[in-house]
N, C-alpha and C. Protein backbone atom coordinates (compact mmCIF):
# COMPACT_ATOMS: atom_id res chain seq x y z
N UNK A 1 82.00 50.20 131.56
CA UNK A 1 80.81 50.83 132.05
C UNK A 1 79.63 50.35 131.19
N UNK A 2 78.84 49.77 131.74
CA UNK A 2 77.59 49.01 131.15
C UNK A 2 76.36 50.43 131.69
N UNK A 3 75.65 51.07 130.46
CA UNK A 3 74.67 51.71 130.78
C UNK A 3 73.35 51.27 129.99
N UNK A 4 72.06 51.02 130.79
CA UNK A 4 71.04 50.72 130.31
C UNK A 4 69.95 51.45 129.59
N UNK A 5 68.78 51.75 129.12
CA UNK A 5 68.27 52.97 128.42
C UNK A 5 66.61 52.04 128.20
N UNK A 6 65.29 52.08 128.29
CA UNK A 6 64.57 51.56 128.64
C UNK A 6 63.81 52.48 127.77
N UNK A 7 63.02 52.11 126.80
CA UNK A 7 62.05 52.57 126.50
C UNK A 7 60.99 51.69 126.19
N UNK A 8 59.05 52.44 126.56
CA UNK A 8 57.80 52.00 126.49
C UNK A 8 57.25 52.02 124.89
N UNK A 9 57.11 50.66 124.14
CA UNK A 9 56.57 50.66 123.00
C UNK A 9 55.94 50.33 122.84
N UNK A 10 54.67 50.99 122.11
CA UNK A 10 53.37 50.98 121.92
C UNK A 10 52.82 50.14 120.29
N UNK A 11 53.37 50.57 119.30
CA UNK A 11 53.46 49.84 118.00
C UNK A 11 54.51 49.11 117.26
N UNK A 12 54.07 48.13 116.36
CA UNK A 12 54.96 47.44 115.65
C UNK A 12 54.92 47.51 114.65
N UNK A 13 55.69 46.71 113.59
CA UNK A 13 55.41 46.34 111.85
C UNK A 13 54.93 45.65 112.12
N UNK A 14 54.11 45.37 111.44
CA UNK A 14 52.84 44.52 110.38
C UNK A 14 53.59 43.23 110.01
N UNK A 15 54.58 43.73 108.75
CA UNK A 15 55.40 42.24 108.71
C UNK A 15 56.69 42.01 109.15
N UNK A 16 57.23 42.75 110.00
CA UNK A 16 58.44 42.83 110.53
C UNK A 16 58.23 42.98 112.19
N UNK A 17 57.55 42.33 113.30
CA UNK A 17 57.64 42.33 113.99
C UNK A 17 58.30 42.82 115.37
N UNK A 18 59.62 42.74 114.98
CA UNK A 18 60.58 42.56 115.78
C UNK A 18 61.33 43.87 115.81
N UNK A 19 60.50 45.05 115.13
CA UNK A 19 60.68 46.63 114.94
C UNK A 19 59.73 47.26 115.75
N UNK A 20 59.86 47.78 116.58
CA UNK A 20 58.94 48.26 117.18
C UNK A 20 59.35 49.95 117.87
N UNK A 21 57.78 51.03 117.54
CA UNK A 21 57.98 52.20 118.06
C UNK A 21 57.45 52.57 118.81
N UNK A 22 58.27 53.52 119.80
CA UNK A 22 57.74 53.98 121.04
C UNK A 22 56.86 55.42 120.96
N UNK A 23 56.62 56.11 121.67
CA UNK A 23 55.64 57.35 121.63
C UNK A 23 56.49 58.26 121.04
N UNK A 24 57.68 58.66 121.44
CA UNK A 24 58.74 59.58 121.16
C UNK A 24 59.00 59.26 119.87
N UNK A 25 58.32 58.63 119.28
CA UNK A 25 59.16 58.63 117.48
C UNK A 25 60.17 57.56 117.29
N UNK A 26 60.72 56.99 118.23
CA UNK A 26 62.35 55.90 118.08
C UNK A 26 61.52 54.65 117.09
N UNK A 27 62.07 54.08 116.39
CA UNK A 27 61.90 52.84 115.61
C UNK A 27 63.19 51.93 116.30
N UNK A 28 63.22 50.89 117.21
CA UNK A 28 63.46 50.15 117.87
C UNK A 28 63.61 49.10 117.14
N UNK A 29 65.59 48.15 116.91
CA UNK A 29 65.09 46.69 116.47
C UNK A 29 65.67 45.98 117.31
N UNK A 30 64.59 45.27 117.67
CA UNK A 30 64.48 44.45 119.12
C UNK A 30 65.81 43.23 118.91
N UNK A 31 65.86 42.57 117.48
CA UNK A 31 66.81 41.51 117.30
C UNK A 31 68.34 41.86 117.54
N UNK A 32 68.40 43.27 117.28
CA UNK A 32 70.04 43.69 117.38
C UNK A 32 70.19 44.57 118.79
N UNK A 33 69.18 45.06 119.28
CA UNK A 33 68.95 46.47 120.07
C UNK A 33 69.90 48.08 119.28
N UNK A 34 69.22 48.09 118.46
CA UNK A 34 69.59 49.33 118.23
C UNK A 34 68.58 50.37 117.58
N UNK A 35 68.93 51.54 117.57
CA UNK A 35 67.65 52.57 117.11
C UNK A 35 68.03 52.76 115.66
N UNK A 36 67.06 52.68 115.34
CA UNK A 36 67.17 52.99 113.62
C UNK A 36 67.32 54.52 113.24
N UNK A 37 68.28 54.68 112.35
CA UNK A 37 68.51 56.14 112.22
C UNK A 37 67.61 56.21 110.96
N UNK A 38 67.04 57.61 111.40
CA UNK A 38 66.22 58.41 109.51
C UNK A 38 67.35 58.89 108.51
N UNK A 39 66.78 58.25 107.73
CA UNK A 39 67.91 58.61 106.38
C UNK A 39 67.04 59.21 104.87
N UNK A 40 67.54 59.48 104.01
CA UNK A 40 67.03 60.50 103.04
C UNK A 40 67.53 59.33 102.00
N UNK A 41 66.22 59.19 100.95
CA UNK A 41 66.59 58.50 99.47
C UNK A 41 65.35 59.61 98.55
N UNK A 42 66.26 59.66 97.55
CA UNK A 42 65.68 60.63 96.33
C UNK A 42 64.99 61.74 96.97
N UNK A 43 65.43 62.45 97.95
CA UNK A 43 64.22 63.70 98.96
C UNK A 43 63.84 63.26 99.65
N UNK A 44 63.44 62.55 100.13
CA UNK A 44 62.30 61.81 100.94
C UNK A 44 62.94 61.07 101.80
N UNK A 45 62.06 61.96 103.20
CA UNK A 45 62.93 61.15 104.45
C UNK A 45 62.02 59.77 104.86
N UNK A 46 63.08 59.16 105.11
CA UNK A 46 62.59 57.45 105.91
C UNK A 46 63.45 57.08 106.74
N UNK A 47 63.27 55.31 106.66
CA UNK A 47 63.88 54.76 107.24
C UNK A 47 63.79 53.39 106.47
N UNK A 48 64.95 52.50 107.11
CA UNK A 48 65.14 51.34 106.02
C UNK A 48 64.83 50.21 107.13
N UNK A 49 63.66 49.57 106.61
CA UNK A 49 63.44 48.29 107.51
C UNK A 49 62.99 47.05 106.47
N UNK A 50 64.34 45.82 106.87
CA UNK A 50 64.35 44.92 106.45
C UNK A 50 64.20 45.32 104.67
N UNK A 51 65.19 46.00 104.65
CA UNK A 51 65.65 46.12 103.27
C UNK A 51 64.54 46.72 102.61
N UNK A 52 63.39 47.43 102.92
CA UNK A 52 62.78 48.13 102.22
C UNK A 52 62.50 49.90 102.61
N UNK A 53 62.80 50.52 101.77
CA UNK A 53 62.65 51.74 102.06
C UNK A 53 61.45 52.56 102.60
N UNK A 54 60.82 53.14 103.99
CA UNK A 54 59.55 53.38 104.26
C UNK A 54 59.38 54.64 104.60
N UNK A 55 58.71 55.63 103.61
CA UNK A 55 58.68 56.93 103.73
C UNK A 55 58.06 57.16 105.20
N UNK A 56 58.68 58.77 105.89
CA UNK A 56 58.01 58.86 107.00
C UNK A 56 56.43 59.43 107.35
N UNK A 57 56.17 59.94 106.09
CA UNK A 57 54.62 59.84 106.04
C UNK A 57 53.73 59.11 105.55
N UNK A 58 54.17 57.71 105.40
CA UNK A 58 53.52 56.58 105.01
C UNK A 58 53.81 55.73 105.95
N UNK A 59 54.38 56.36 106.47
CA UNK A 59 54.55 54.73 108.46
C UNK A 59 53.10 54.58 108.85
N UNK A 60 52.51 55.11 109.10
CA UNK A 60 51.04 54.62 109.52
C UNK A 60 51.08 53.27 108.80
N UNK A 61 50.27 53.52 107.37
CA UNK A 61 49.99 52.24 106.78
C UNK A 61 50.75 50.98 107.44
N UNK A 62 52.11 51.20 107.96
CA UNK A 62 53.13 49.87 108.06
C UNK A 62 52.76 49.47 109.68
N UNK A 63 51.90 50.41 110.51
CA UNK A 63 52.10 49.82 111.82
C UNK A 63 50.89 49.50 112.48
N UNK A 64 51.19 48.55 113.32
CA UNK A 64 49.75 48.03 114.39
C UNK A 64 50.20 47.99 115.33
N UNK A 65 49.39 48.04 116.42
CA UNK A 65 49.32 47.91 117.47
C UNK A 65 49.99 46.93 118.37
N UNK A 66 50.80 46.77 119.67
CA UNK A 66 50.90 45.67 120.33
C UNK A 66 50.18 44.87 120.89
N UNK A 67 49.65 43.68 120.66
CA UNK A 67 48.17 42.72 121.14
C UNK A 67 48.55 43.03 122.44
N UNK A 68 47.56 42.92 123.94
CA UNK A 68 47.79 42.89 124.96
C UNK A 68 47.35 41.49 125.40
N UNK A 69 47.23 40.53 124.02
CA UNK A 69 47.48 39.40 124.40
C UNK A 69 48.09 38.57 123.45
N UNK A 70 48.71 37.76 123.50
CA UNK A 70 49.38 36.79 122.68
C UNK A 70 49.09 35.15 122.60
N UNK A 71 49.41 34.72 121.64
CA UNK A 71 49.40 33.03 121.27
C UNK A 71 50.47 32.14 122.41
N UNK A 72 50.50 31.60 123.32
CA UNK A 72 51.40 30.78 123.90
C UNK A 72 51.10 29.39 123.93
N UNK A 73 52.35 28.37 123.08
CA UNK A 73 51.71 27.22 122.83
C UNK A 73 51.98 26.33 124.04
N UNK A 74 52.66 27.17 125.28
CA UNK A 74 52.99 26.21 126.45
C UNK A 74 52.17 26.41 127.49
N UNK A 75 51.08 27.21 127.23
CA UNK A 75 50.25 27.64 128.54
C UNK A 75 48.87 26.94 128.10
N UNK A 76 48.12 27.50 128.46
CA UNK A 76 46.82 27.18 128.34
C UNK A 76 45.92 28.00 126.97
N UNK A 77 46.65 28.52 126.03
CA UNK A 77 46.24 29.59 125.05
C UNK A 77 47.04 30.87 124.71
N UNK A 78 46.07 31.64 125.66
CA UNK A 78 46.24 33.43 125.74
C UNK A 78 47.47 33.89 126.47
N UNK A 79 48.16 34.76 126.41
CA UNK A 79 48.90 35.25 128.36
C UNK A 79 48.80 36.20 127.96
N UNK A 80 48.55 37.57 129.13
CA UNK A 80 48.29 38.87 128.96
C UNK A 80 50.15 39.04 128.93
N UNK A 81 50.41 40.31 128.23
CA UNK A 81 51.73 40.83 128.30
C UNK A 81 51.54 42.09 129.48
């Protein structure tokens, strides 16, 4: 039984790209497909991306936005996503 699960993501990491969160809170890694679970180091809840520990009230600082346009070196420049 193959079941699918689809979620809309709005932000990414900064230097980790390929992590990305949706509105609902999920931290998404796009390279493996799996949801990152919150975990606890010294009190303090986070999550572990790309081997560094990122408190959950310091995620702001780590995230931007998804461009609604991108670099494509086979088109003509830009392509809207």
């Amino acid at each position: 039984m193959i079941v699918n699960v689809q979620f809309k993501v709005f932000w990414q990491f900064k230097k980790a790209t390929h992590f990305k969160v949706t509105k609902c809170k999920k931290i998404i890694n796009c390279k493996n497909n799996t949801i990152v679970k919150q975990s606890i180091r010294g009190g303090s809840c986070g999550y572990w991306i790309n081997k560094d520990f990122i408190k959950r009230k310091d995620l702001n600082s780590y995230l931007d936005v998804i461009p609604k346009k991108q670099y494509c070196p086979f088109s003509n420049g830009t392509i809207e996503i």
